[in-house]
N, C-alpha and C. Protein backbone atom coordinates (compact mmCIF):
# COMPACT_ATOMS: atom_id res chain seq x y z
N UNK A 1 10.02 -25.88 18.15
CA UNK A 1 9.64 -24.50 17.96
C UNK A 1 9.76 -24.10 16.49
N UNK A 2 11.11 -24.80 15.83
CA UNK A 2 10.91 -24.20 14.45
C UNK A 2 9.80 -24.56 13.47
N UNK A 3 9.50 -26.07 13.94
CA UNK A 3 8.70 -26.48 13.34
C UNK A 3 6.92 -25.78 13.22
N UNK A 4 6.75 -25.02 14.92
CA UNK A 4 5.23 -24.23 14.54
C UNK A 4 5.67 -23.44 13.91
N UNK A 5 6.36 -22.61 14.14
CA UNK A 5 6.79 -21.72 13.12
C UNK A 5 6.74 -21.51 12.07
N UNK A 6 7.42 -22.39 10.86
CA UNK A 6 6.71 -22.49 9.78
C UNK A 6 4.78 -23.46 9.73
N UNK A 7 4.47 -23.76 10.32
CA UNK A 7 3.02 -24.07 10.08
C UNK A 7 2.30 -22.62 10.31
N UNK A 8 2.37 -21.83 11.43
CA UNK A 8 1.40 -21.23 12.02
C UNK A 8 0.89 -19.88 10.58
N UNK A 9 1.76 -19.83 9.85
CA UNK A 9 1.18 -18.47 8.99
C UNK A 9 0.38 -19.19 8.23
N UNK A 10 0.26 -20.73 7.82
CA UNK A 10 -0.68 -21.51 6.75
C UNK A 10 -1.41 -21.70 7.62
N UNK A 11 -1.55 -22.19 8.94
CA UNK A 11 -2.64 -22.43 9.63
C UNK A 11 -3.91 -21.34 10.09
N UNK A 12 -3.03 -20.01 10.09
CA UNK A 12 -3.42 -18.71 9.99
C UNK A 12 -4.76 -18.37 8.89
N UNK A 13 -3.69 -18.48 7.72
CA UNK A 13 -4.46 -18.05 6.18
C UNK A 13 -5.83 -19.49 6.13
N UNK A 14 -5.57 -20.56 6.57
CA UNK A 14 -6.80 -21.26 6.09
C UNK A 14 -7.66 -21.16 7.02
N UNK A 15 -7.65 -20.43 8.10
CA UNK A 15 -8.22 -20.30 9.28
C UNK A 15 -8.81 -19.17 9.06
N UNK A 16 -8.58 -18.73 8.38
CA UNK A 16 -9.19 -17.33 7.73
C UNK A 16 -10.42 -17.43 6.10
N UNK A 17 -9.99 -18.23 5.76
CA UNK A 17 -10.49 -18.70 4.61
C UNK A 17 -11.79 -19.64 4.56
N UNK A 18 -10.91 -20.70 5.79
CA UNK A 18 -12.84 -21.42 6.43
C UNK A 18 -13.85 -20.23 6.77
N UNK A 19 -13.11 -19.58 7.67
CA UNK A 19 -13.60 -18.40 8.43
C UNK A 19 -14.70 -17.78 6.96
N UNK A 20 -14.20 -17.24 6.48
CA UNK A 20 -14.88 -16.48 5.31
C UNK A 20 -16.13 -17.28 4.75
N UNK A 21 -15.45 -18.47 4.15
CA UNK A 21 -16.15 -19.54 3.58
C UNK A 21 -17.72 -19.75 4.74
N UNK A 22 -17.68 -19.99 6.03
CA UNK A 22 -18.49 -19.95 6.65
C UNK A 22 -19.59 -18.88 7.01
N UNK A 23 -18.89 -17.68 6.37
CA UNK A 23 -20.03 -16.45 7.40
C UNK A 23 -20.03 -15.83 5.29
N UNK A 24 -20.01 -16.53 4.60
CA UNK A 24 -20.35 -16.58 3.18
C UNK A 24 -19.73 -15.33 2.54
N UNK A 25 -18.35 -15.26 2.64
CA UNK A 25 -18.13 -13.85 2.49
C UNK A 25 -17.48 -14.72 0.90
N UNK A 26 -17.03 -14.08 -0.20
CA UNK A 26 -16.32 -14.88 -1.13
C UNK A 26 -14.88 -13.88 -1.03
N UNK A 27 -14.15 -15.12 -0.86
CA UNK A 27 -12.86 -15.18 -0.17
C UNK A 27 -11.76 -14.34 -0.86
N UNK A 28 -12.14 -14.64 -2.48
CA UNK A 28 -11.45 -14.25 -3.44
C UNK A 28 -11.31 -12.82 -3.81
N UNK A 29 -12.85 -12.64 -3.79
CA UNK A 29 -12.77 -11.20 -4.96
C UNK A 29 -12.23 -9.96 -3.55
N UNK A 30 -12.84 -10.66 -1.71
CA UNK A 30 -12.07 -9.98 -0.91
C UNK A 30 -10.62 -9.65 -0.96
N UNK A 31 -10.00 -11.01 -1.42
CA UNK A 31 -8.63 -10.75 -1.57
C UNK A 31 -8.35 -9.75 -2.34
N UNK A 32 -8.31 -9.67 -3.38
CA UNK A 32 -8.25 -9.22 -4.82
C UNK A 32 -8.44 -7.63 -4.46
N UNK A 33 -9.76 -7.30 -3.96
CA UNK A 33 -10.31 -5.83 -3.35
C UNK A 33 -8.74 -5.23 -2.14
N UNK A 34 -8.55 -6.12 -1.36
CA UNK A 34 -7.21 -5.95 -0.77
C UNK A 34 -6.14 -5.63 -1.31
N UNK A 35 -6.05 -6.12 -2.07
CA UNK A 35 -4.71 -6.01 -3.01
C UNK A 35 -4.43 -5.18 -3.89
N UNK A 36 -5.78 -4.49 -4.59
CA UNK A 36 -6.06 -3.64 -5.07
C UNK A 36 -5.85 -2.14 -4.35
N UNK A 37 -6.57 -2.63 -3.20
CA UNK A 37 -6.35 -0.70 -2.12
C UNK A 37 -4.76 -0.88 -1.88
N UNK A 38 -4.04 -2.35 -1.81
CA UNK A 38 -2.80 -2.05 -1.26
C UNK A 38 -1.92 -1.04 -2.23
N UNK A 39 -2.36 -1.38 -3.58
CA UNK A 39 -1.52 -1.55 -4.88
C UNK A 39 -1.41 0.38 -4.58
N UNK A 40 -2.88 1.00 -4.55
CA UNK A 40 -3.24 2.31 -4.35
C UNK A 40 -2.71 3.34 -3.36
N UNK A 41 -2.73 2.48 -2.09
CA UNK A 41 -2.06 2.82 -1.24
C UNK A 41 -0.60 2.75 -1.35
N UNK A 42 -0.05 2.19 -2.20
CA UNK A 42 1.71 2.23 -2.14
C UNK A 42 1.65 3.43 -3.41
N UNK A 43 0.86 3.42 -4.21
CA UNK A 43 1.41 4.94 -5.47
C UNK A 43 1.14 6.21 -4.68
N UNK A 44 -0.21 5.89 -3.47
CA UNK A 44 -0.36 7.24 -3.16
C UNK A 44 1.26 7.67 -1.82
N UNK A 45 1.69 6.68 -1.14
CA UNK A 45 2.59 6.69 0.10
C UNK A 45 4.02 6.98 -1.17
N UNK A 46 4.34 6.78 -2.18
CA UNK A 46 6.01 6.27 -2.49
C UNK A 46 5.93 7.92 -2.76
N UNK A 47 5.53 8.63 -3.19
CA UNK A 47 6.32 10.29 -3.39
C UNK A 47 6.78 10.60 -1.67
N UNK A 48 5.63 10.41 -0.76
CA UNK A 48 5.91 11.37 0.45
C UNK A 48 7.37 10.31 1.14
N UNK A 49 7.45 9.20 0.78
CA UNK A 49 8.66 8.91 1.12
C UNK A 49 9.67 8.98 0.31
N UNK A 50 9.73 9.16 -0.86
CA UNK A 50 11.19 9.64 -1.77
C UNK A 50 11.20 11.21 -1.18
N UNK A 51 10.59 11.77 -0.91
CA UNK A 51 10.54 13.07 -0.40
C UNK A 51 11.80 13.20 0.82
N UNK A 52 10.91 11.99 1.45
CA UNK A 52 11.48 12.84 2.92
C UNK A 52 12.89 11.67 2.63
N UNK A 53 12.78 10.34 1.89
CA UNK A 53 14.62 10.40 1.84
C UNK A 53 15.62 11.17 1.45
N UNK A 54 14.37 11.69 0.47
CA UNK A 54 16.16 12.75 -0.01
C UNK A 54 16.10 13.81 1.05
N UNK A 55 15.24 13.96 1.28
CA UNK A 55 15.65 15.50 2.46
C UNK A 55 16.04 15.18 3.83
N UNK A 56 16.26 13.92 3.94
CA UNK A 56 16.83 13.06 4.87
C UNK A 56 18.21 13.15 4.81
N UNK A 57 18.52 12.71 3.74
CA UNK A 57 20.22 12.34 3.08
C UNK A 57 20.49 13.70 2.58
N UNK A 58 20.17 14.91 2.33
CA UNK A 58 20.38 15.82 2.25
C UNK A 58 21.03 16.51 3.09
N UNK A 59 20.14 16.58 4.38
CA UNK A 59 20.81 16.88 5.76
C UNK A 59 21.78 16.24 6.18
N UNK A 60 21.96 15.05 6.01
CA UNK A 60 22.88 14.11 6.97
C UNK A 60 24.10 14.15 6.04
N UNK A 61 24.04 14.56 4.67
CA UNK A 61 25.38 14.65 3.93
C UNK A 61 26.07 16.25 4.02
N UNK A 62 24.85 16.90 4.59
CA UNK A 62 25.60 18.26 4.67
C UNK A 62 26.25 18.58 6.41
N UNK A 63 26.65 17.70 6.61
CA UNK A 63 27.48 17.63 7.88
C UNK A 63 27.15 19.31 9.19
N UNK A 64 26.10 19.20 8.75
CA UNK A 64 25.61 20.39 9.67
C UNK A 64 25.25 20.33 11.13
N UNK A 65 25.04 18.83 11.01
CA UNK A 65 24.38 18.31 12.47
C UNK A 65 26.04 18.48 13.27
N UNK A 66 26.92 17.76 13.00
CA UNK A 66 27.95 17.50 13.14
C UNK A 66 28.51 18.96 13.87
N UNK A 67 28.62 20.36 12.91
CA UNK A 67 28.88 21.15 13.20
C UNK A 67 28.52 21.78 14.48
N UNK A 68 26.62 21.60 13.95
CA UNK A 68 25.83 22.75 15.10
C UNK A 68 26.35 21.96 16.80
N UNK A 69 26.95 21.02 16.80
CA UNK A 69 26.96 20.30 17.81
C UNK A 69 28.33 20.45 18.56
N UNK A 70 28.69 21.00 17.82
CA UNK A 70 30.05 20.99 18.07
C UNK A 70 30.15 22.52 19.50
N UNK A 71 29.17 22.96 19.52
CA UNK A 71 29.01 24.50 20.40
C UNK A 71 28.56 23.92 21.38
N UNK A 72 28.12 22.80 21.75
CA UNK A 72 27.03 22.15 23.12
C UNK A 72 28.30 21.23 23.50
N UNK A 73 29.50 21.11 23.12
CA UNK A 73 30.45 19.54 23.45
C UNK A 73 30.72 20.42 24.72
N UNK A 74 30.83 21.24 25.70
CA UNK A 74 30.95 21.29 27.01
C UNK A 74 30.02 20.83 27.72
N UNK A 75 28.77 21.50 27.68
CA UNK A 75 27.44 20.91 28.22
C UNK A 75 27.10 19.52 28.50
N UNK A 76 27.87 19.44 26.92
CA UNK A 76 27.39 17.74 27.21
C UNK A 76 28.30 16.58 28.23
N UNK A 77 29.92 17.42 27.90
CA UNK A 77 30.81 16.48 28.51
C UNK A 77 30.62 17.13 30.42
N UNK A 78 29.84 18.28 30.77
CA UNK A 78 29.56 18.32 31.98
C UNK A 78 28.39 17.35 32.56
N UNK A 79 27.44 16.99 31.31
CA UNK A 79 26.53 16.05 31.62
C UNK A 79 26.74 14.42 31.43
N UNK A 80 28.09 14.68 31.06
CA UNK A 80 28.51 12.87 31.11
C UNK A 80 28.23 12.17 29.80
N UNK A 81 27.53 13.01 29.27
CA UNK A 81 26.69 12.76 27.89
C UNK A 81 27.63 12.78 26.48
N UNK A 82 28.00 11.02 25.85
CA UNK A 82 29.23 10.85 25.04
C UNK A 82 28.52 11.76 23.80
N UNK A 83 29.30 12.38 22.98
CA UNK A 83 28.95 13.26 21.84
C UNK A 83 28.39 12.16 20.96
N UNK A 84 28.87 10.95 20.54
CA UNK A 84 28.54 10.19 19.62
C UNK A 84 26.97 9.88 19.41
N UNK A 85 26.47 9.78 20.66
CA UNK A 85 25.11 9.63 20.67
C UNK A 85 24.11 11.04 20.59
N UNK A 86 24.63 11.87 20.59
CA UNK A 86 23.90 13.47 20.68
C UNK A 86 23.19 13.21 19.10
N UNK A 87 23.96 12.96 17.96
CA UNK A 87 23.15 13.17 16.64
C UNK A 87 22.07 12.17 16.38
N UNK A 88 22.35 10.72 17.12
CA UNK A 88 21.31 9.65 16.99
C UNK A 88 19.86 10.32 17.92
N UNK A 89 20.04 10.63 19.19
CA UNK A 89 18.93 11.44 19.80
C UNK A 89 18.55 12.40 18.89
N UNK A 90 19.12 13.42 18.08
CA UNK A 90 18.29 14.42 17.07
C UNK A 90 17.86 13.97 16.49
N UNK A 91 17.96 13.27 15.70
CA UNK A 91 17.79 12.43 14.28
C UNK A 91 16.98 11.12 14.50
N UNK A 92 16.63 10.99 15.89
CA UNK A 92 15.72 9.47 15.56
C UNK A 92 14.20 10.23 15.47
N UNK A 93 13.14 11.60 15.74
CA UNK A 93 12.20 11.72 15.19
C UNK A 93 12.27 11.45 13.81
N UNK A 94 12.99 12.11 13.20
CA UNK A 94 13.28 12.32 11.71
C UNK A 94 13.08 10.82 10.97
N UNK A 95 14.52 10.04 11.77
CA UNK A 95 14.73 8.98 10.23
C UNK A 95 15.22 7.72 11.12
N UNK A 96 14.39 6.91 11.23
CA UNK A 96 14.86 5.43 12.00
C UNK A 96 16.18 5.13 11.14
N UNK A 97 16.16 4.70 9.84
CA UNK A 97 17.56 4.50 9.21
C UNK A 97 18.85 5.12 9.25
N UNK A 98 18.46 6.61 9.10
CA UNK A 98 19.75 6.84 9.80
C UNK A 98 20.11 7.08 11.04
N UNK A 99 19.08 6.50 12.29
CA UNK A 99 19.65 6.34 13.63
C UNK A 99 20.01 5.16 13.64
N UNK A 100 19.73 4.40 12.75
CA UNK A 100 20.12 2.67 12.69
C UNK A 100 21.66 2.99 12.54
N UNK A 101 21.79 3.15 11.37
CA UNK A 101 23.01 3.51 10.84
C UNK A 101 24.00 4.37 11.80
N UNK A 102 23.91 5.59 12.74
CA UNK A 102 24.69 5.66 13.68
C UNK A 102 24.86 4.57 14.90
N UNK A 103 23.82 4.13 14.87
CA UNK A 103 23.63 3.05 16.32
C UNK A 103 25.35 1.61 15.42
N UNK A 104 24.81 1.63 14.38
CA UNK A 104 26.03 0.68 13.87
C UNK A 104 27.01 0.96 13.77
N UNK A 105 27.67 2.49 13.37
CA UNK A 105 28.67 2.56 13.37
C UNK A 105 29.12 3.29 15.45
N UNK A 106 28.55 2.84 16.38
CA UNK A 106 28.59 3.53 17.80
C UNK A 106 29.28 2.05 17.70
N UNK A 107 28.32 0.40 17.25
CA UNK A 107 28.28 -0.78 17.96
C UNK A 107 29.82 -1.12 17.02
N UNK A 108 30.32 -0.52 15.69
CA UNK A 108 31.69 -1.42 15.08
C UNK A 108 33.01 -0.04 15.95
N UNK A 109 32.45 0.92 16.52
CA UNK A 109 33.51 1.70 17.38
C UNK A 109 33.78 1.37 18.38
N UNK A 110 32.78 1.27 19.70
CA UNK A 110 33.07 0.85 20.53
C UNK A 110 32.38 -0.30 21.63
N UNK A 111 31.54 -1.09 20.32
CA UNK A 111 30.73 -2.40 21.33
C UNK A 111 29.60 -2.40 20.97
N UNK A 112 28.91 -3.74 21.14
CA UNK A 112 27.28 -3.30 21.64
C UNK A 112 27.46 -3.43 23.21
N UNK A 113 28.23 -3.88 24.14
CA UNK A 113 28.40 -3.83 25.24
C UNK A 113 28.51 -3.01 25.83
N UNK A 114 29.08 -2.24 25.06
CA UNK A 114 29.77 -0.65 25.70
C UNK A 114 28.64 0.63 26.46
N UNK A 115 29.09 1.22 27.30
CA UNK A 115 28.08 2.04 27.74
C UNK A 115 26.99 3.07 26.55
N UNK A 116 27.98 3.68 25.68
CA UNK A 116 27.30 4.20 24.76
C UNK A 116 26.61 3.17 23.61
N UNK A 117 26.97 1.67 23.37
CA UNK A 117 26.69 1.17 22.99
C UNK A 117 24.91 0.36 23.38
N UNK A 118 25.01 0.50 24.73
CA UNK A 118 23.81 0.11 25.22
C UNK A 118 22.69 1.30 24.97
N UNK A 119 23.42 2.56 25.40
CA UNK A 119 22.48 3.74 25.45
C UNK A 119 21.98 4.04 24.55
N UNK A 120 22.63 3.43 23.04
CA UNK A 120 22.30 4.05 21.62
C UNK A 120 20.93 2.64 21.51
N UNK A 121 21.10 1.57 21.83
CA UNK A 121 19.88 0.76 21.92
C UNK A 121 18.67 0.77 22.51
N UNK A 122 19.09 1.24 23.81
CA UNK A 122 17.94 2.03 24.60
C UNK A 122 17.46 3.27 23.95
N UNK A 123 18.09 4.00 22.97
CA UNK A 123 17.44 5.37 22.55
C UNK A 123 16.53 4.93 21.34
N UNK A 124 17.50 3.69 20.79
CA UNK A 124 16.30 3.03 19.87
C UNK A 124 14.75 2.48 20.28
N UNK A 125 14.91 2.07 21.18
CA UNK A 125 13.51 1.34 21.48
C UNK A 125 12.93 2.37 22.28
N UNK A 126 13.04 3.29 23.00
CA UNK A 126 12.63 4.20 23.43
C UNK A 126 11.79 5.29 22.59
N UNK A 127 12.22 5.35 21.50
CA UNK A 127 11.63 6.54 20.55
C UNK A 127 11.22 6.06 19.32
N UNK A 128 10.49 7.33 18.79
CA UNK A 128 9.85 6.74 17.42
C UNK A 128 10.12 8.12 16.37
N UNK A 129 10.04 7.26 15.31
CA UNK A 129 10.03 8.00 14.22
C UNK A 129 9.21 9.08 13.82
N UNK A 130 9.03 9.70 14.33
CA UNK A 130 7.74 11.19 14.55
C UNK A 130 7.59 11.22 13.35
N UNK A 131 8.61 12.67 13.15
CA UNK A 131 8.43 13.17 11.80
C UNK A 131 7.77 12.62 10.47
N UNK A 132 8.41 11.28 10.25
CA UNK A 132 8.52 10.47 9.40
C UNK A 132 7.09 10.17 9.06
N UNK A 133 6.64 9.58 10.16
CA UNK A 133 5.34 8.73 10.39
C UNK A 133 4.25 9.96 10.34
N UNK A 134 4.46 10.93 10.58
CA UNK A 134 3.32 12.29 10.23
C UNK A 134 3.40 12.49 8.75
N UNK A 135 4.44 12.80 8.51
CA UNK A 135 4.74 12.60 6.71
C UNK A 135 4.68 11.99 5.85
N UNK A 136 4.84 10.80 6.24
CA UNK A 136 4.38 9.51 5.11
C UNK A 136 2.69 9.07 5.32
N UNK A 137 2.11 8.94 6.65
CA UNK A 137 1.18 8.82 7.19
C UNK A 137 -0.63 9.75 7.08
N UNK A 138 0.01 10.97 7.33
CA UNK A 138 -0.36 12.42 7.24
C UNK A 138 -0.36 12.65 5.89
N UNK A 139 0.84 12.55 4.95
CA UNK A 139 0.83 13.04 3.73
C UNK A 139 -0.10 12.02 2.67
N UNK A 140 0.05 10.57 3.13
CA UNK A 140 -0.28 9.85 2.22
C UNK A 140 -1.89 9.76 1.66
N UNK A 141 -2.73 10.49 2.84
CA UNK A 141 -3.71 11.00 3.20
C UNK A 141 -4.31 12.25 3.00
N UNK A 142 -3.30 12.95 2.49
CA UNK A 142 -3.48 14.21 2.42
C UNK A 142 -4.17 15.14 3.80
N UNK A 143 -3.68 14.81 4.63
CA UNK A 143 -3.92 16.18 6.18
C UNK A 143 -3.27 16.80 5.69
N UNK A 144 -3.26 17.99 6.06
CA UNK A 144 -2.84 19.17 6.08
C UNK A 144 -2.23 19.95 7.68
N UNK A 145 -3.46 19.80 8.06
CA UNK A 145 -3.62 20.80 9.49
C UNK A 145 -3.32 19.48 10.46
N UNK A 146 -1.52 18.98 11.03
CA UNK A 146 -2.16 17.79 11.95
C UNK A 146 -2.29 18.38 13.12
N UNK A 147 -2.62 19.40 13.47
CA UNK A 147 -2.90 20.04 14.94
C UNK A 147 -1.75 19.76 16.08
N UNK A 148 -2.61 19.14 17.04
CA UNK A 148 -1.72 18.46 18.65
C UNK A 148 -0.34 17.33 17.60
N UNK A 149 -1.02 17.02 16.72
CA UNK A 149 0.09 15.47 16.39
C UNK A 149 1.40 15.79 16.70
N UNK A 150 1.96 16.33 16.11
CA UNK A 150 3.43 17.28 15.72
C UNK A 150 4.16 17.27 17.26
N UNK A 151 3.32 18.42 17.75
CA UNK A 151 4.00 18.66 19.11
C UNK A 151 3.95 17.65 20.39
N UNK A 152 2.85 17.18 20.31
CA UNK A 152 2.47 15.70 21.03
C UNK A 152 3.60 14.60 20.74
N UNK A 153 3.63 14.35 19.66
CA UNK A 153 4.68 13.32 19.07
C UNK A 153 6.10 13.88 19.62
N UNK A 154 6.40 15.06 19.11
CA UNK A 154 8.42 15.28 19.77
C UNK A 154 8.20 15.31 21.33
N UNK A 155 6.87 15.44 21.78
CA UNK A 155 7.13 15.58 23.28
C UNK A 155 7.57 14.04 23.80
N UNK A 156 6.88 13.30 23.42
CA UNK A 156 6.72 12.04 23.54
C UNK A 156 8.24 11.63 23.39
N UNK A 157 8.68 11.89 22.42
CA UNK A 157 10.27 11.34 21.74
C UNK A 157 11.30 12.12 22.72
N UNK A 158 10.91 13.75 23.20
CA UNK A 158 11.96 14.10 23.97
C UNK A 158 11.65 12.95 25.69
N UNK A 159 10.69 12.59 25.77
CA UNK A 159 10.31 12.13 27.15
C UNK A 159 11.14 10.58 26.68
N UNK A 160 10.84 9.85 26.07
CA UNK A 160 11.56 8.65 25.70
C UNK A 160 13.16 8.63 25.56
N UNK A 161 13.96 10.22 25.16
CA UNK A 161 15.18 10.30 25.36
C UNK A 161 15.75 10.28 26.45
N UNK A 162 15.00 11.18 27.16
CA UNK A 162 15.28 11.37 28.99
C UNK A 162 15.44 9.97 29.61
N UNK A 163 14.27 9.36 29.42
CA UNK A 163 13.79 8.08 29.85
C UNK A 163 15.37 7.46 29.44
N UNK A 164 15.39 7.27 28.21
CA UNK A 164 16.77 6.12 27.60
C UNK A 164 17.83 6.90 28.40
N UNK A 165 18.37 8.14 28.59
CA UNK A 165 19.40 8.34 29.38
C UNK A 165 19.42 8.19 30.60
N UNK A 166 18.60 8.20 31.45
CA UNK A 166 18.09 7.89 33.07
C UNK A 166 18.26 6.51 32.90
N UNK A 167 17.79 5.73 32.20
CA UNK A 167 17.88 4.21 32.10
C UNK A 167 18.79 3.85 32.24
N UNK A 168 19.85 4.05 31.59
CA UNK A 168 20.98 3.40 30.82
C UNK A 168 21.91 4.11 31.59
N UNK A 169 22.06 5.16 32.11
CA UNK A 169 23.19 5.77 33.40
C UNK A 169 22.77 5.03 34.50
N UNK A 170 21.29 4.55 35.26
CA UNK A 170 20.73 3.78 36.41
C UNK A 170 21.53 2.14 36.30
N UNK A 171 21.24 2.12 34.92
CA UNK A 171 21.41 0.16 35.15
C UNK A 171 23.12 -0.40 35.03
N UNK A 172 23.35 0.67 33.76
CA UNK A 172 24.86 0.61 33.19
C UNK A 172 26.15 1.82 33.37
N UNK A 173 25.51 3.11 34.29
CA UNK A 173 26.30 3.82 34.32
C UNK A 173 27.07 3.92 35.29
């Protein structure tokens, strides 16, 4: 297995290159044209993401999440629902990294085995980076107006939370 492994991305690229070579495309200056929109595409994408890191790390250093949460810790402990994971569910539209980053410090507290430890994995694969991906995506493009996207997208992410907590109380709770 290791061995296709390293073949298959060279077997890939020359498979692509006959490919070209045959239907007379010239292989090169395609490349080159690629590499070029990529080059374009990363000056026009790197502001809308220094953007939203700092206003990322902005929030998450002003310990506000922490606070506002602190008024729902009945609710939640009537719903069985460990506090530790409440800020990774807010925060995974926003910023995959820093739900990474709570999911790691859930897995060096109490496990990846652990009930909240599983649930914070299930909330990972369950959801997506909304915000983020409208902003870097959306912005890099310049939309303006994304209409349905916005609300479509958190619906989606609140339905994938539900989902990860129904899951993970069904299989492991």
């Amino acid at each position: 297995m290791n061995t296709i492994s390293k073949i298959i991305i060279p077997l890939f690229v020359l498979f692509i290159v006959f490919y070209g070579v045959k239907k007379k495309v010239n292989v090169y200056d395609s490349f080159l044209m690629g590499a070029k929109e990529g080059l374009i595409m990363v000056f026009h994408i790197t502001p809308t993401i220094i953007a939203m890191v700092f206003a990322i790390n902005i929030f998450l250093d002003s310990n506000f999440l922490t606070g506002a949460l602190s008024i729902f810790k009945p609710i939640f402990n009537l719903l069985n629902i460990p506090m530790e994971i409440v800020p990774m569910a807010l925060l995974r539209p926003i910023s995959g990294t820093a739900t990474l980053a709570i999911m790691n410090d859930i897995f060096l507290n109490f496990g990846p085995d652990s009930f909240i430890g599983r649930l914070s994995s299930t909330l990972q694969g369950c959801t997506d980076t909304t915000i983020y991906v409208l902003a870097l995506y959306f912005g890099s493009i310049k939309v303006i107006k994304t209409r349905y996207a916005l609300p479509v997208g958190l619906f989606a992410d609140l339905m994938g939370i539900i989902a990860a907590f129904i899951v993970t109380f069904i299989f492991f709770g």
